[in-house]
N, C-alpha and C. Protein backbone atom coordinates (compact mmCIF):
# COMPACT_ATOMS: atom_id res chain seq x y z
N UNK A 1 54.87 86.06 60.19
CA UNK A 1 55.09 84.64 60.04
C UNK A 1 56.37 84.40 59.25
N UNK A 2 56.86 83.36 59.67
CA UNK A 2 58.36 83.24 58.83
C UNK A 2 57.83 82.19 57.59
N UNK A 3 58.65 81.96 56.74
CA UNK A 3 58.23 81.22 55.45
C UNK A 3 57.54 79.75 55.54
N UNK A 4 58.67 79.30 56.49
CA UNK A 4 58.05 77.54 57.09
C UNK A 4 56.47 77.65 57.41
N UNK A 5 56.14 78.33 58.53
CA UNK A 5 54.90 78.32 58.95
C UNK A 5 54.07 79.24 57.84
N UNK A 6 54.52 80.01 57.51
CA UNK A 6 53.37 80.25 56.14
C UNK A 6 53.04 79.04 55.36
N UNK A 7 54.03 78.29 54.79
CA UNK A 7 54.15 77.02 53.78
C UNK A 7 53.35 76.05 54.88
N UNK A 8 53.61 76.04 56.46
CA UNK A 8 52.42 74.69 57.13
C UNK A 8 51.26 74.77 56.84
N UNK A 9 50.98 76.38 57.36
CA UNK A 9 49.67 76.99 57.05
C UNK A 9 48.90 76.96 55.80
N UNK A 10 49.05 76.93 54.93
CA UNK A 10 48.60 77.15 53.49
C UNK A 10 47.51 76.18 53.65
N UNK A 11 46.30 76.58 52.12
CA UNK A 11 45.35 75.82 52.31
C UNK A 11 45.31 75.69 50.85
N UNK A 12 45.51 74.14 50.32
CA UNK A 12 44.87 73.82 49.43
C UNK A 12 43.08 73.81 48.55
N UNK A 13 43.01 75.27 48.34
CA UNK A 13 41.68 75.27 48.29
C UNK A 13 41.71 74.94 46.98
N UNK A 14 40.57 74.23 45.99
CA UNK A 14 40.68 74.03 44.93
C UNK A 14 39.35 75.34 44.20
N UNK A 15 39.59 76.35 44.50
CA UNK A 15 39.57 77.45 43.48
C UNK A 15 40.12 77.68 42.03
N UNK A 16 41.66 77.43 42.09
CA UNK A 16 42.24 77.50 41.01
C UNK A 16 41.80 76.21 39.63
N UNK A 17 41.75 74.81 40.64
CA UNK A 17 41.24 74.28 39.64
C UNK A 17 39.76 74.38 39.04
N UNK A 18 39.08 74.92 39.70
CA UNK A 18 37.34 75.33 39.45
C UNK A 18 37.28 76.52 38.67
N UNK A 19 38.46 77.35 38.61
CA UNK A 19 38.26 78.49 37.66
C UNK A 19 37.75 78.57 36.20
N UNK A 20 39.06 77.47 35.69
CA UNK A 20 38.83 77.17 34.04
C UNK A 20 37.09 76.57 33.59
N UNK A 21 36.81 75.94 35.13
CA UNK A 21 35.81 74.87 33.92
C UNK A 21 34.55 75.87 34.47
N UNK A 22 34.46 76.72 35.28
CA UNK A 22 33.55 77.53 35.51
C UNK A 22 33.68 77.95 34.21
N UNK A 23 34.57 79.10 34.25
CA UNK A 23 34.60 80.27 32.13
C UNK A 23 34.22 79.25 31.53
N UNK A 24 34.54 77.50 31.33
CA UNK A 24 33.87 76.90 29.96
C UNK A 24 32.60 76.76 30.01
N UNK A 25 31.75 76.54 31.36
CA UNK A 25 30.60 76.51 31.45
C UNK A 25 29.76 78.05 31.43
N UNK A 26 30.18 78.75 31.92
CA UNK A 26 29.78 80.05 31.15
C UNK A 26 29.66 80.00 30.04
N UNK A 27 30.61 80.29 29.40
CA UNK A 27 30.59 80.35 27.52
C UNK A 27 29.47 79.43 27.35
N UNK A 28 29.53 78.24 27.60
CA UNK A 28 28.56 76.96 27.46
C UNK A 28 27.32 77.65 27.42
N UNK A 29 26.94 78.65 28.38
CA UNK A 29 25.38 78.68 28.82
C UNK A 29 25.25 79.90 27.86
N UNK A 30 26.16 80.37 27.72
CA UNK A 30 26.13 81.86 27.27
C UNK A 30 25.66 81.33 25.19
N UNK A 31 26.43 79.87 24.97
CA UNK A 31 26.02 80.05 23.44
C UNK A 31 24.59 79.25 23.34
N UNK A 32 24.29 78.40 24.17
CA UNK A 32 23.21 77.86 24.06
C UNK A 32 21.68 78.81 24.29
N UNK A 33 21.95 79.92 25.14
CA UNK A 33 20.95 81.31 25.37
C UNK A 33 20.96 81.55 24.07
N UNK A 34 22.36 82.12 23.05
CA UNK A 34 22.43 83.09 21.99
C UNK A 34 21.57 81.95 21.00
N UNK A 35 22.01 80.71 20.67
CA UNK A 35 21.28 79.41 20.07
C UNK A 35 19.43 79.87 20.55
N UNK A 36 19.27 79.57 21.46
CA UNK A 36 17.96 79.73 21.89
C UNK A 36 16.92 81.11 21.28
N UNK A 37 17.77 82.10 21.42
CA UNK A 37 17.90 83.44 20.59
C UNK A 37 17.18 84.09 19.23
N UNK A 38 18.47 82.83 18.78
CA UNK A 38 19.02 82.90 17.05
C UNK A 38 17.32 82.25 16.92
N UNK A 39 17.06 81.02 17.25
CA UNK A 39 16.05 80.02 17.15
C UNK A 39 14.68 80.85 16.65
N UNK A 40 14.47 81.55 17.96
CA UNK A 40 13.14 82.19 17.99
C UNK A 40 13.43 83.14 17.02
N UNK A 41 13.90 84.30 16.26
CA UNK A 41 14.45 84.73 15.23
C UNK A 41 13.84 84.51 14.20
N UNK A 42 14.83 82.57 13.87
CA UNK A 42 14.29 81.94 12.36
C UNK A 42 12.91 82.27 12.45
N UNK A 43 12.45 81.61 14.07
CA UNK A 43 11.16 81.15 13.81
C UNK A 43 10.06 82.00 12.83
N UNK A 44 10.45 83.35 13.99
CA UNK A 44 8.92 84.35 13.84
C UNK A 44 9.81 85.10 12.69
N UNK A 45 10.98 84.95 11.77
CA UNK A 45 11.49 85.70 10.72
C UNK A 45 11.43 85.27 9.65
N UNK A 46 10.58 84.29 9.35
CA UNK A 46 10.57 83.32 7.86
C UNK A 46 10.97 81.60 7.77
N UNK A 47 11.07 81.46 8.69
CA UNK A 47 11.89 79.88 8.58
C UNK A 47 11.64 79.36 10.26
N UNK A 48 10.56 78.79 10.11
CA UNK A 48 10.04 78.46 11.27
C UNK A 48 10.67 77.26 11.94
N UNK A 49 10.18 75.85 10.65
CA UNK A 49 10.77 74.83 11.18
C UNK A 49 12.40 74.76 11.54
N UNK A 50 13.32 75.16 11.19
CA UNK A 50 14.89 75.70 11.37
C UNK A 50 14.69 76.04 12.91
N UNK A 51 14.16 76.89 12.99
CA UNK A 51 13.95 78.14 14.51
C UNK A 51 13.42 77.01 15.29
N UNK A 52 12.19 76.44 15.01
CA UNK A 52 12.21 75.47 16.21
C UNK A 52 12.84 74.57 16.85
N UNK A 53 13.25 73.88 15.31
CA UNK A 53 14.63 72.68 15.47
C UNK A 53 15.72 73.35 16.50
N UNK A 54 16.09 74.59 16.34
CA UNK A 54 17.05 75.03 17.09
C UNK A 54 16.57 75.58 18.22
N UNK A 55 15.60 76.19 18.47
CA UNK A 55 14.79 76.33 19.97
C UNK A 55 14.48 75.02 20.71
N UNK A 56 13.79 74.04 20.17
CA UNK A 56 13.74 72.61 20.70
C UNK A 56 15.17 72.12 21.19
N UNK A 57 15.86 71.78 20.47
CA UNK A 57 17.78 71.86 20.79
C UNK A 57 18.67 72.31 21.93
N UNK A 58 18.36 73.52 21.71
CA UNK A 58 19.02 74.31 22.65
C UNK A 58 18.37 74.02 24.21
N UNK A 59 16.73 74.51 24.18
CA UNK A 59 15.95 74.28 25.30
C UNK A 59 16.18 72.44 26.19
N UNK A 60 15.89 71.77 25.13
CA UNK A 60 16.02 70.39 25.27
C UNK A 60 17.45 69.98 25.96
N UNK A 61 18.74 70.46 25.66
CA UNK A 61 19.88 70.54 26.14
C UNK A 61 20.14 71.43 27.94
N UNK A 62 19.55 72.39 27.78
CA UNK A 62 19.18 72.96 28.85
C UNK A 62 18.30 72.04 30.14
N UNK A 63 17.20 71.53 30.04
CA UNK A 63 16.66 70.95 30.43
C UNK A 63 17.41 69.75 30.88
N UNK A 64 18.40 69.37 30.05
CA UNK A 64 18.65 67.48 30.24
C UNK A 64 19.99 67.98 31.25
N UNK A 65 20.48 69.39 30.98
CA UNK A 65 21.69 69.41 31.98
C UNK A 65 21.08 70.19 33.31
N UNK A 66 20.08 70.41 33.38
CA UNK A 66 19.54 70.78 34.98
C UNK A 66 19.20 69.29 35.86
N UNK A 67 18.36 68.50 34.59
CA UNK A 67 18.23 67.15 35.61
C UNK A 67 19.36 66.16 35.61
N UNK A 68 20.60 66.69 35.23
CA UNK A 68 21.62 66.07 35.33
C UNK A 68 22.46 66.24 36.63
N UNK A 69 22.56 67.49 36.70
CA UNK A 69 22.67 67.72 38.11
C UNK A 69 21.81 67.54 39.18
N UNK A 70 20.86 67.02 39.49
CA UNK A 70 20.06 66.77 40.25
C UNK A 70 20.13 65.28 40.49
């Protein structure tokens, strides 16, 4: 193919822009798991109400962004 028809051809796929906010939503899910984690921890490690507050939190956040997408 010569350059022109490569450049007609091309496809604006929006991959590149879906990249970044995919990795932020990773990280996203990835600290709210470790949160969820930490939670159960406090709980059953001495400091219950803390652990729940932060298990309730985390879970509760989880929950409100599944029926958000829906």
């Amino acid at each position: 193919m010569t350059g022109s028809t490569a450049t007609t051809l091309s496809c604006h796929c929006p991959r590149p822009a879906i990249k970044p906010m995919a990795y932020n939503q990773g990280f996203y899910n990835l600290f709210l798991g470790i949160g969820a984690v930490v939670g159960l921890g406090l709980h059953f490690g001495g400091l219950p109400e803390a652990g729940l507050a932060l298990v309730l939190f985390t879970t509760a956040s989880m929950v409100l962004a599944m029926l958000a997408r829906h």
